[in-house]
C-alpha atoms as a PDB file:
ATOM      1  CA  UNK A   1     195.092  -4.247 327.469  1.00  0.00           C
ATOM      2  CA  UNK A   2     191.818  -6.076 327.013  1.00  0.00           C
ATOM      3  CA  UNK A   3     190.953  -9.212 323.964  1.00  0.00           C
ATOM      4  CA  UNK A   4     192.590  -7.631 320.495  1.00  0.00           C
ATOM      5  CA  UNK A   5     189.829  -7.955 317.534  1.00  0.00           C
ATOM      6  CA  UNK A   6     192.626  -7.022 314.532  1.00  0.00           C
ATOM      7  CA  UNK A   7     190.627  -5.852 311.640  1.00  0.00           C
ATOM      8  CA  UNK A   8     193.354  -6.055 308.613  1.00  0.00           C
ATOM      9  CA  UNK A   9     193.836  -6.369 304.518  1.00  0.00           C
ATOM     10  CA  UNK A  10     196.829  -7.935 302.857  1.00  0.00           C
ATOM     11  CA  UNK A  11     197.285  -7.809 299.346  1.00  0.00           C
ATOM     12  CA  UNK A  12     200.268 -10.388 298.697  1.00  0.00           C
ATOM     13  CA  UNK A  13     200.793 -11.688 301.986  1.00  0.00           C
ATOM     14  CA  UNK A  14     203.316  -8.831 304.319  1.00  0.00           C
ATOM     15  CA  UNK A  15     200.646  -7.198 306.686  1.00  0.00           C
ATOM     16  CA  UNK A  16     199.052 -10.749 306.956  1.00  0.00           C
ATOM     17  CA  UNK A  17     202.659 -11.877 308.595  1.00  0.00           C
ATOM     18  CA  UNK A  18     202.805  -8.501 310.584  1.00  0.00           C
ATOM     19  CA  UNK A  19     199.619  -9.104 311.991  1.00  0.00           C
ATOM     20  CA  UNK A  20     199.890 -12.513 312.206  1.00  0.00           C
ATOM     21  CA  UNK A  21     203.111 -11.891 314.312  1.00  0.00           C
ATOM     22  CA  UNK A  22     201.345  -9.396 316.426  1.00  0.00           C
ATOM     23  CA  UNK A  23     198.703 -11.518 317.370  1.00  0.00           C
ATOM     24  CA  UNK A  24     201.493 -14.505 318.400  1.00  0.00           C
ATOM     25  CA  UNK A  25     202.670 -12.117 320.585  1.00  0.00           C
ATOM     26  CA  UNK A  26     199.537 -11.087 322.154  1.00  0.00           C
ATOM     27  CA  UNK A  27     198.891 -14.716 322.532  1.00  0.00           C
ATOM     28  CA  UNK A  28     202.120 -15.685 324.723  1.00  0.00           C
ATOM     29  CA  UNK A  29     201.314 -12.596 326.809  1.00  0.00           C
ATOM     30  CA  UNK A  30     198.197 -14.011 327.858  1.00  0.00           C
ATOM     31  CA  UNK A  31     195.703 -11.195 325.495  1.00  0.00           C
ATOM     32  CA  UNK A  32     193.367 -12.972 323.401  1.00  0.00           C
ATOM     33  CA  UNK A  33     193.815 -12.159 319.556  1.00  0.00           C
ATOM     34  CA  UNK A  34     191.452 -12.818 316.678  1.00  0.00           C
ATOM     35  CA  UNK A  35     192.405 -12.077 313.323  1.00  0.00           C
ATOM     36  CA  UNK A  36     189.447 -10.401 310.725  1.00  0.00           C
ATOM     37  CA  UNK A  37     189.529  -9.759 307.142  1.00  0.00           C
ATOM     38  CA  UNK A  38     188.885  -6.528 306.496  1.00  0.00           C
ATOM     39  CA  UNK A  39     186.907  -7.435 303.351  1.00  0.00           C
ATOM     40  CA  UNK A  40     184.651  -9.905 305.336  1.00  0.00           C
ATOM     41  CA  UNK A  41     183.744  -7.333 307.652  1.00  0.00           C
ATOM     42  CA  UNK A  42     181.011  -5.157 308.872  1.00  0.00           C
ATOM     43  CA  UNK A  43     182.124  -2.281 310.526  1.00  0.00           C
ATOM     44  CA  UNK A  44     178.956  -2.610 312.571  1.00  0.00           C
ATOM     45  CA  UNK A  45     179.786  -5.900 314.240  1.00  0.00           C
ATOM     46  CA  UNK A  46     182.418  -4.699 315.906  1.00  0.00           C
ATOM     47  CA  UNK A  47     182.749  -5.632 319.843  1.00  0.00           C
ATOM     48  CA  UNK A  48     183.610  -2.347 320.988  1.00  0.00           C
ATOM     49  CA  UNK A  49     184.402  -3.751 324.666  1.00  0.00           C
ATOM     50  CA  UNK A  50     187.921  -5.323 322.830  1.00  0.00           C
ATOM     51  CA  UNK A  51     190.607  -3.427 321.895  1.00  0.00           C
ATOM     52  CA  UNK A  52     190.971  -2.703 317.994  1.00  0.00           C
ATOM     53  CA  UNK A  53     193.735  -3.131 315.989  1.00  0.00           C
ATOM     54  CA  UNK A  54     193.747  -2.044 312.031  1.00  0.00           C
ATOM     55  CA  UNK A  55     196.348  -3.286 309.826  1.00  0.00           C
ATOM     56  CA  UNK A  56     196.799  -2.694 305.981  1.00  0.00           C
ATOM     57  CA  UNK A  57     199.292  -2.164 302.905  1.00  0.00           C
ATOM     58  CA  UNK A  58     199.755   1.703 301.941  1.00  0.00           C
ATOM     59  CA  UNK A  59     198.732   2.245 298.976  1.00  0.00           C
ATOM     60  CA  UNK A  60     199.193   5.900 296.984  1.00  0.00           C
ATOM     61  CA  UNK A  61     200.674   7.029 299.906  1.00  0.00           C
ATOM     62  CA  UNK A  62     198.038   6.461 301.840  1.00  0.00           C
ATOM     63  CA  UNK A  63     195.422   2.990 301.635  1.00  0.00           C
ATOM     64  CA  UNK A  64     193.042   1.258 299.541  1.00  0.00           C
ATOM     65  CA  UNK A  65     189.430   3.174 299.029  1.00  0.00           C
ATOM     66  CA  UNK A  66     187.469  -0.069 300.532  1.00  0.00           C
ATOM     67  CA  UNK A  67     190.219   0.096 303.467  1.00  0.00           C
ATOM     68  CA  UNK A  68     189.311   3.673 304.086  1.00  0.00           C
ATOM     69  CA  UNK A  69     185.553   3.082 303.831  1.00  0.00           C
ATOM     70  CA  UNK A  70     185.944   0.290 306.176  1.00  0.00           C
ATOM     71  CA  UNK A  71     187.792   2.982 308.604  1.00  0.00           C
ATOM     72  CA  UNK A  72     185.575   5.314 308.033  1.00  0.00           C
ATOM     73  CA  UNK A  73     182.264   3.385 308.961  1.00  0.00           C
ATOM     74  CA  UNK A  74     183.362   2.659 312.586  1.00  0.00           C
ATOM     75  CA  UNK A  75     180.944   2.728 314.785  1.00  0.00           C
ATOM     76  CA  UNK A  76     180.597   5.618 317.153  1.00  0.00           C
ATOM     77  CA  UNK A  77     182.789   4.897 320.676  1.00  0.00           C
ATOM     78  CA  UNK A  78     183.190   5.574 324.426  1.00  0.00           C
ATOM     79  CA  UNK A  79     186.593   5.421 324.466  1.00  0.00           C
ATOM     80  CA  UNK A  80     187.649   1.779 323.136  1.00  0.00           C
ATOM     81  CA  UNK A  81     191.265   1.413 322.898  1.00  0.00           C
ATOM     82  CA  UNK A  82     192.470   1.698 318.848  1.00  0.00           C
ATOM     83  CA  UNK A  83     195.871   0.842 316.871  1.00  0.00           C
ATOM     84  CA  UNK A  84     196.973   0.524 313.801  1.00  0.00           C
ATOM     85  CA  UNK A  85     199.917  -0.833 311.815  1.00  0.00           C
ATOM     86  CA  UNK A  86     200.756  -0.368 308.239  1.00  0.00           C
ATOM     87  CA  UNK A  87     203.144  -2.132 305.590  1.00  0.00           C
ATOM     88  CA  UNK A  88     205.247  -0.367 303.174  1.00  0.00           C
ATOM     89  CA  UNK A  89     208.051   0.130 300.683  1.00  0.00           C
ATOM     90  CA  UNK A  90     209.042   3.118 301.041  1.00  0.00           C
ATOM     91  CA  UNK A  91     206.764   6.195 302.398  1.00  0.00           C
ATOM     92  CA  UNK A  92     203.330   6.961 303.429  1.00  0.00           C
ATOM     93  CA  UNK A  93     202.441  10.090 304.738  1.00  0.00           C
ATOM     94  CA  UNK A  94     198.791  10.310 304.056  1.00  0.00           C
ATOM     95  CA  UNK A  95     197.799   7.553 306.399  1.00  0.00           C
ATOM     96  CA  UNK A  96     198.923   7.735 310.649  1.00  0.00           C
ATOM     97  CA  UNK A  97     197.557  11.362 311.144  1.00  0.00           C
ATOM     98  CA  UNK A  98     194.047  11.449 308.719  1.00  0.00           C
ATOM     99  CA  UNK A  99     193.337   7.618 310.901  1.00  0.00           C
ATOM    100  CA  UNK A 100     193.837   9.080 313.945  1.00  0.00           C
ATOM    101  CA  UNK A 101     191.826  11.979 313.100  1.00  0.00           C
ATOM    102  CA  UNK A 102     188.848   9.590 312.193  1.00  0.00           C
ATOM    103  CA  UNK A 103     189.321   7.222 315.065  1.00  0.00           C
ATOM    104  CA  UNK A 104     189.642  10.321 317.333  1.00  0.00           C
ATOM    105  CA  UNK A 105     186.432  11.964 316.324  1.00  0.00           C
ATOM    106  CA  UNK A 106     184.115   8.396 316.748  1.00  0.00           C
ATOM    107  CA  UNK A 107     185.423   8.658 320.373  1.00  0.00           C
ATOM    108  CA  UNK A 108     188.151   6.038 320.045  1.00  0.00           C
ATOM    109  CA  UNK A 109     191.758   6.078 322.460  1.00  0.00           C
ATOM    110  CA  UNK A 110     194.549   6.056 319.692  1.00  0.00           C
ATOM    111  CA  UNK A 111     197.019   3.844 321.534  1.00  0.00           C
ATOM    112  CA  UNK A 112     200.109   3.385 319.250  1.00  0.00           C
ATOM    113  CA  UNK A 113     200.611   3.277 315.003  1.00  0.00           C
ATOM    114  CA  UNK A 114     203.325   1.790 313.579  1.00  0.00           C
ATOM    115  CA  UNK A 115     204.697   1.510 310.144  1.00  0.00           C
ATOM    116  CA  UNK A 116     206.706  -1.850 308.963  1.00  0.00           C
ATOM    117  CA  UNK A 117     209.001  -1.576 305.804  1.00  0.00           C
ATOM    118  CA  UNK A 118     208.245  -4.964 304.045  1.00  0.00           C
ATOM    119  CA  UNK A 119     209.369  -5.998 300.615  1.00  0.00           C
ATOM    120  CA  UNK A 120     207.907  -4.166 297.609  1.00  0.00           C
ATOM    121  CA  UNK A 121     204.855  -5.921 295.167  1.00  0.00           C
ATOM    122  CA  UNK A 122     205.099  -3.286 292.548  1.00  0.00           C
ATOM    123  CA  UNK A 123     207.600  -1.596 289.930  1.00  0.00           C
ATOM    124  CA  UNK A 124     210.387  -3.482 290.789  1.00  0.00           C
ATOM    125  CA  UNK A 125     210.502  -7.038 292.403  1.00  0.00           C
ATOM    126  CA  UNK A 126     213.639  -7.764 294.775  1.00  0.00           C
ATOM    127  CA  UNK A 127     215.204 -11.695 294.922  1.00  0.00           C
ATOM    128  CA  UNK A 128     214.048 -13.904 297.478  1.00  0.00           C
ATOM    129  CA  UNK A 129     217.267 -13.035 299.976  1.00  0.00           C
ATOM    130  CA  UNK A 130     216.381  -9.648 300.222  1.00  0.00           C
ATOM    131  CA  UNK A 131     212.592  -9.923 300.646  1.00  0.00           C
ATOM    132  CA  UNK A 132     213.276 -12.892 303.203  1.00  0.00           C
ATOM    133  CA  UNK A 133     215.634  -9.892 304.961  1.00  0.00           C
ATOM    134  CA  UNK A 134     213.026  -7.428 304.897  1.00  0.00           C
ATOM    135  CA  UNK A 135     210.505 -10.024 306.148  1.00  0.00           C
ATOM    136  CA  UNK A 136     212.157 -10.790 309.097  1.00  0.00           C
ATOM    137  CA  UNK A 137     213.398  -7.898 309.977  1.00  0.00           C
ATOM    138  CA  UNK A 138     209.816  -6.349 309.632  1.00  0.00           C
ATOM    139  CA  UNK A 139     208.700  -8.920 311.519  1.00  0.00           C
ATOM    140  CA  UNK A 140     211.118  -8.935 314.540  1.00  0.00           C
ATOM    141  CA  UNK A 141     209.964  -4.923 314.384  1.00  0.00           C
ATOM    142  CA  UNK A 142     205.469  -6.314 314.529  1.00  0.00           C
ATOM    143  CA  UNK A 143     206.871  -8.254 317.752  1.00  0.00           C
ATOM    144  CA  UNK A 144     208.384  -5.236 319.134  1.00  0.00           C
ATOM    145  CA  UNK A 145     205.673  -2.897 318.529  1.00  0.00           C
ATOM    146  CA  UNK A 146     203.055  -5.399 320.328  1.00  0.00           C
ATOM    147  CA  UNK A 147     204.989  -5.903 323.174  1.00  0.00           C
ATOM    148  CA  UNK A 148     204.818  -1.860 323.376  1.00  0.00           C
ATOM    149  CA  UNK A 149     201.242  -1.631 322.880  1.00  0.00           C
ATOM    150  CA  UNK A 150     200.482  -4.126 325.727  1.00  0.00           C
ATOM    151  CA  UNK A 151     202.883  -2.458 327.807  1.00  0.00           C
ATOM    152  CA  UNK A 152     201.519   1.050 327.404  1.00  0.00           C
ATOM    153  CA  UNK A 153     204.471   2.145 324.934  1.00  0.00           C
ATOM    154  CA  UNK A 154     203.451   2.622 322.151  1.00  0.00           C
ATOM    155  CA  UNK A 155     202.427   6.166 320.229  1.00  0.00           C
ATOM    156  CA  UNK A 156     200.508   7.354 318.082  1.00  0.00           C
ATOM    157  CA  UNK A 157     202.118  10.449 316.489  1.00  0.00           C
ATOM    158  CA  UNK A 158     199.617  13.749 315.284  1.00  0.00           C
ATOM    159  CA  UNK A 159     201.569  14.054 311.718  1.00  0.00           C
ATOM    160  CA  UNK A 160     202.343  17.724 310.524  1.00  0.00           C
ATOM    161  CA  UNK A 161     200.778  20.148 308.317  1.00  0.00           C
ATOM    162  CA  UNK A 162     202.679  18.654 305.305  1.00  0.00           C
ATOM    163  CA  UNK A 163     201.122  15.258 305.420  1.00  0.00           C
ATOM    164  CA  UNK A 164     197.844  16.775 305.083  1.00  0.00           C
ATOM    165  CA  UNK A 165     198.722  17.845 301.796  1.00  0.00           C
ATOM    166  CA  UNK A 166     200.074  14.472 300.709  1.00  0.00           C
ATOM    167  CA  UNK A 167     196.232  13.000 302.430  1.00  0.00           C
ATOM    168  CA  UNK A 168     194.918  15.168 299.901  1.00  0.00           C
ATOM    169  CA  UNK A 169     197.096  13.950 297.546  1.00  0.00           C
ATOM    170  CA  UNK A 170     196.625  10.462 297.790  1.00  0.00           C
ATOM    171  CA  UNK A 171     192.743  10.938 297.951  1.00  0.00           C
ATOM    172  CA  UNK A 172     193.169  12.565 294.544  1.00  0.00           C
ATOM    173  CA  UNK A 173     195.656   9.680 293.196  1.00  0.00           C
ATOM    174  CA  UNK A 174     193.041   7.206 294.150  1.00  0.00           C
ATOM    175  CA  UNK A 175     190.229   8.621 292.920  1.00  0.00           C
ATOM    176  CA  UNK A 176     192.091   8.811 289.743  1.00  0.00           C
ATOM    177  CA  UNK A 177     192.436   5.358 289.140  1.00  0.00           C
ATOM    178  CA  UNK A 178     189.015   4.806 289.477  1.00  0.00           C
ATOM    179  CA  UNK A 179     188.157   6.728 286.126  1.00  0.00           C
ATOM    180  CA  UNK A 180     187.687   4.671 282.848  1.00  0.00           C
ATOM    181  CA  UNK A 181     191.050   5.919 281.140  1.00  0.00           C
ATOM    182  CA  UNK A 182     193.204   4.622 284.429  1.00  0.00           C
ATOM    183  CA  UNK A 183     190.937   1.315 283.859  1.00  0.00           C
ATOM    184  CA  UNK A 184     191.902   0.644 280.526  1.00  0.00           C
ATOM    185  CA  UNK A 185     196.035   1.739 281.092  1.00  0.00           C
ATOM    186  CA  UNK A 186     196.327  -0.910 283.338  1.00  0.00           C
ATOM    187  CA  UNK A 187     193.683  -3.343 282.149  1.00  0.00           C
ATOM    188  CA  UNK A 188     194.351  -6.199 284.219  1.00  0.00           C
ATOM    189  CA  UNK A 189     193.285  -9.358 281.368  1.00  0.00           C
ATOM    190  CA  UNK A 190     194.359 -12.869 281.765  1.00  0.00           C
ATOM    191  CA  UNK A 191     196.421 -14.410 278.690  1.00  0.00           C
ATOM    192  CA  UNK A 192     193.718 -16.768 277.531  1.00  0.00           C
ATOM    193  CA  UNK A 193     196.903 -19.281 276.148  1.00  0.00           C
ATOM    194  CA  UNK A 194     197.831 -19.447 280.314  1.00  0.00           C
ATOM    195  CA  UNK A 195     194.932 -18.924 282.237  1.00  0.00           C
ATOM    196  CA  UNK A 196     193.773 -22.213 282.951  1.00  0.00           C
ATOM    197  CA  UNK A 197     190.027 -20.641 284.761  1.00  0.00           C
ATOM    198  CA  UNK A 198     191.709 -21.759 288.196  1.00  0.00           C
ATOM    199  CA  UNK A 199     189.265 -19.098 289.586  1.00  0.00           C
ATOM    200  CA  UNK A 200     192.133 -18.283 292.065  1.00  0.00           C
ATOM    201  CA  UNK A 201     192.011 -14.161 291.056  1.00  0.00           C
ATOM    202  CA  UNK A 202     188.023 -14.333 291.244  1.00  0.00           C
ATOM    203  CA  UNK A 203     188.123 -15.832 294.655  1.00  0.00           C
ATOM    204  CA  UNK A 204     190.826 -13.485 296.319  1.00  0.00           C
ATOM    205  CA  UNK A 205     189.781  -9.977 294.809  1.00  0.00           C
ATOM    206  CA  UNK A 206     188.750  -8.228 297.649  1.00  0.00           C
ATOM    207  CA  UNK A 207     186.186  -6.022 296.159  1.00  0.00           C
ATOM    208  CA  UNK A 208     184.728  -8.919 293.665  1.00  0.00           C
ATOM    209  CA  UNK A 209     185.892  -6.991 290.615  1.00  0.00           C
ATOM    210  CA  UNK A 210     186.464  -9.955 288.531  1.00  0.00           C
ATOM    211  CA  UNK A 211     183.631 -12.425 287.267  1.00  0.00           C
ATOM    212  CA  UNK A 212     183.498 -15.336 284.870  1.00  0.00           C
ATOM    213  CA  UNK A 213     180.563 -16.466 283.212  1.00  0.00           C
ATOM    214  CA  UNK A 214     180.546 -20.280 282.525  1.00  0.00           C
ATOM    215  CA  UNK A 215     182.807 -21.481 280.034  1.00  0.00           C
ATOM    216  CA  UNK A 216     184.220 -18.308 279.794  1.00  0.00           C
ATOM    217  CA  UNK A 217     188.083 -16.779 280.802  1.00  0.00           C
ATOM    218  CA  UNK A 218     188.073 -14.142 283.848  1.00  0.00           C
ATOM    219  CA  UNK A 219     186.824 -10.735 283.264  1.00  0.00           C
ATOM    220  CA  UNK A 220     188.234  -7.185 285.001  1.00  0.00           C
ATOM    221  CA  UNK A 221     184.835  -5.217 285.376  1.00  0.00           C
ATOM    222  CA  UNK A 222     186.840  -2.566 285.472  1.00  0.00           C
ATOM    223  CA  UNK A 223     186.398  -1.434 289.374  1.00  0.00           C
ATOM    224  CA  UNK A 224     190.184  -2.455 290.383  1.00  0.00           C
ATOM    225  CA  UNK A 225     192.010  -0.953 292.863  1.00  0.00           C
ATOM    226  CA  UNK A 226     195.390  -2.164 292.006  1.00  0.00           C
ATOM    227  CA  UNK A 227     196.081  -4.396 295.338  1.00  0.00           C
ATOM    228  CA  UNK A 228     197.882  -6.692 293.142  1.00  0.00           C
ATOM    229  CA  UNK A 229     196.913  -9.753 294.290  1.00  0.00           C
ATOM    230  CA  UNK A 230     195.468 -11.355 291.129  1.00  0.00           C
ATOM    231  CA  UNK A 231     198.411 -10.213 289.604  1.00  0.00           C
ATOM    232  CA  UNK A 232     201.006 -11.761 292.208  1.00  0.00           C
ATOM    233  CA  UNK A 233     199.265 -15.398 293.244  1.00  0.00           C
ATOM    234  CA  UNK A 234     198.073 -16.514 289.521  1.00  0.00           C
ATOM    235  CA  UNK A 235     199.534 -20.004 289.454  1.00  0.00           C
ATOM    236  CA  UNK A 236     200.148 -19.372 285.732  1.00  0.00           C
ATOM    237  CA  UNK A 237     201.362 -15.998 285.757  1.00  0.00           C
ATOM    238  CA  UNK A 238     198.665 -15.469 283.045  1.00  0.00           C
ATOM    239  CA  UNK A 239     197.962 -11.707 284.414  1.00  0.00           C
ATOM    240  CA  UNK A 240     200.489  -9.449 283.028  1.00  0.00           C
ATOM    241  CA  UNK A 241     202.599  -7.446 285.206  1.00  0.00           C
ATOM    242  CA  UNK A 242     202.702  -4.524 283.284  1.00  0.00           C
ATOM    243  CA  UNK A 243     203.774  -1.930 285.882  1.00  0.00           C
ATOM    244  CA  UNK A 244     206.759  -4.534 286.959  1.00  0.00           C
ATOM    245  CA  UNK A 245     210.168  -4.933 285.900  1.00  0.00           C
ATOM    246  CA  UNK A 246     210.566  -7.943 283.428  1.00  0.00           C
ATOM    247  CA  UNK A 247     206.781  -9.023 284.708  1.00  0.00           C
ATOM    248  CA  UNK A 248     208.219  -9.891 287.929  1.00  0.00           C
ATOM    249  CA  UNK A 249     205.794 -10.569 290.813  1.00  0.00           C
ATOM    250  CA  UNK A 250     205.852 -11.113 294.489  1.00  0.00           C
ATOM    251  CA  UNK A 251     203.489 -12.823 297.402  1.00  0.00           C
ATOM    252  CA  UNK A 252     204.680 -13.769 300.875  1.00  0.00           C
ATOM    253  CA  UNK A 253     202.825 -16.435 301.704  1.00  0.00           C
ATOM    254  CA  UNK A 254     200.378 -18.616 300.175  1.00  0.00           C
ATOM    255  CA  UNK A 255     196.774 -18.210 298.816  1.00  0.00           C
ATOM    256  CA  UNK A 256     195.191 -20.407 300.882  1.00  0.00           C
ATOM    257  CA  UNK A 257     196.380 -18.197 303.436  1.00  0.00           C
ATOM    258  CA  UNK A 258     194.299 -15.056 302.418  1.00  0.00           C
ATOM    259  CA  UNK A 259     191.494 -17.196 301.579  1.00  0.00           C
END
């Protein structure tokens, strides 16, 4: 397996330790591994002579829209060597087949997708021994699933006929919460008596939906796509959690660390 360029999003913090795991483990086996934010990226700088590795949270079943345009705008390939690795909380099934179908058709080698089970940032928040179970045993699964890709192990499964239907799905769920009634249900506003204009939400939303104009509080321009991390890392907790039980939230790691 040639250098690993791993392309990946995290929204609170679990595919950045999957991949982050991964890449340790590439690393010890003598592969070189550099880690890219998918939000940072250009599709079109991509070395195709490295292998590429995609990692991301599932989202509506499937991913985030700015994850699938990333995935989407790959350039065309002779055969470079692909993966991909997902985080979840329960179930996909719009993601592993409809990627390799994509990577497939740009003339990419699907070598291996994986999905991790990682603890969940929405609806309802788990305590810290649980998610610190989940965490490692995701992560003892990421070191597992390298060690298959570098020794020619690993799959990459076509998914059936049903899982087109939930793509489909999950295309329509997203596009959904794009409108301006989905926009104003879950209205993402800072509680002006918290927020203390920390800037922390403006710097780590990933598709610059939130501005704030000087001596002014945050403002949603109303383009989110609910990846939660504004929501999970505000060091006042002055976003509401309205979709969470008792306005729980969750991050794995840091800030910085996304940054």
């Amino acid at each position: 397996m040639k250098d690993v360029d791993f392309y990946y999003f995290s929204g609170t913090g679990n595919t950045y330790l999957v991949v982050k795991k991964m890449c340790e483990t590439f690393q010890k086996c003598g592969i070189e591994a550099n880690m890219f934010k998918i939000e940072d990226s250009n599709p079109e700088d991509i070395d195709l002579e490295h292998t590429i590795g995609l990692g991301f949270p599932i989202a509506e079943l499937s991913t985030y829209e700015f994850v699938w345009d990333f995935i989407k705008a790959l350039p065309e390939a002779d055969q470079t060597k692909i993966f991909m690795v997902d985080t979840l909380a329960g179930i996909s099934g719009g993601i592993v087949g409809p990627v390799r179908k994509i990577i497939k058709e740009k003339g990419y080698e699907p070598i291996g997708a994986c999905e991790i089970v990682m603890p969940p940032n929405v609806f309802f928040i788990q305590d810290k021994e649980d998610n610190e179970k989940k965490i490692k045993k995701g992560l003892k699964k990421a070191k597992k699933y390298a060690k298959a890709l570098i020794n020619g192990k690993a799959k990459w499964k076509k998914d059936p006929g049903l899982y087109k239907a939930i793509y489909y799905t999950s295309m329509i769920g997203l596009k959904i919460t794009e409108t301006h009634l989905s926009q104003k249900m879950v209205h993402l506003t800072p509680d002006k008596e918290k927020c203390n204009k920390c800037r922390t939400c403006i710097e780590l939303c990933p598709i610059n939906n939130i501005e704030m104009k000087e001596g002014e509080y945050p403002e949603n321009l109303m383009h989110c796509q609910y990846c939660l991390r504004c929501v999970s890392f505000c060091p006042k907790k002055a976003i509401p959690a309205k979709f969470n039980y008792k306005n729980k939230t969750y991050h794995a790691v840091k800030a910085k660390e996304l940054l």
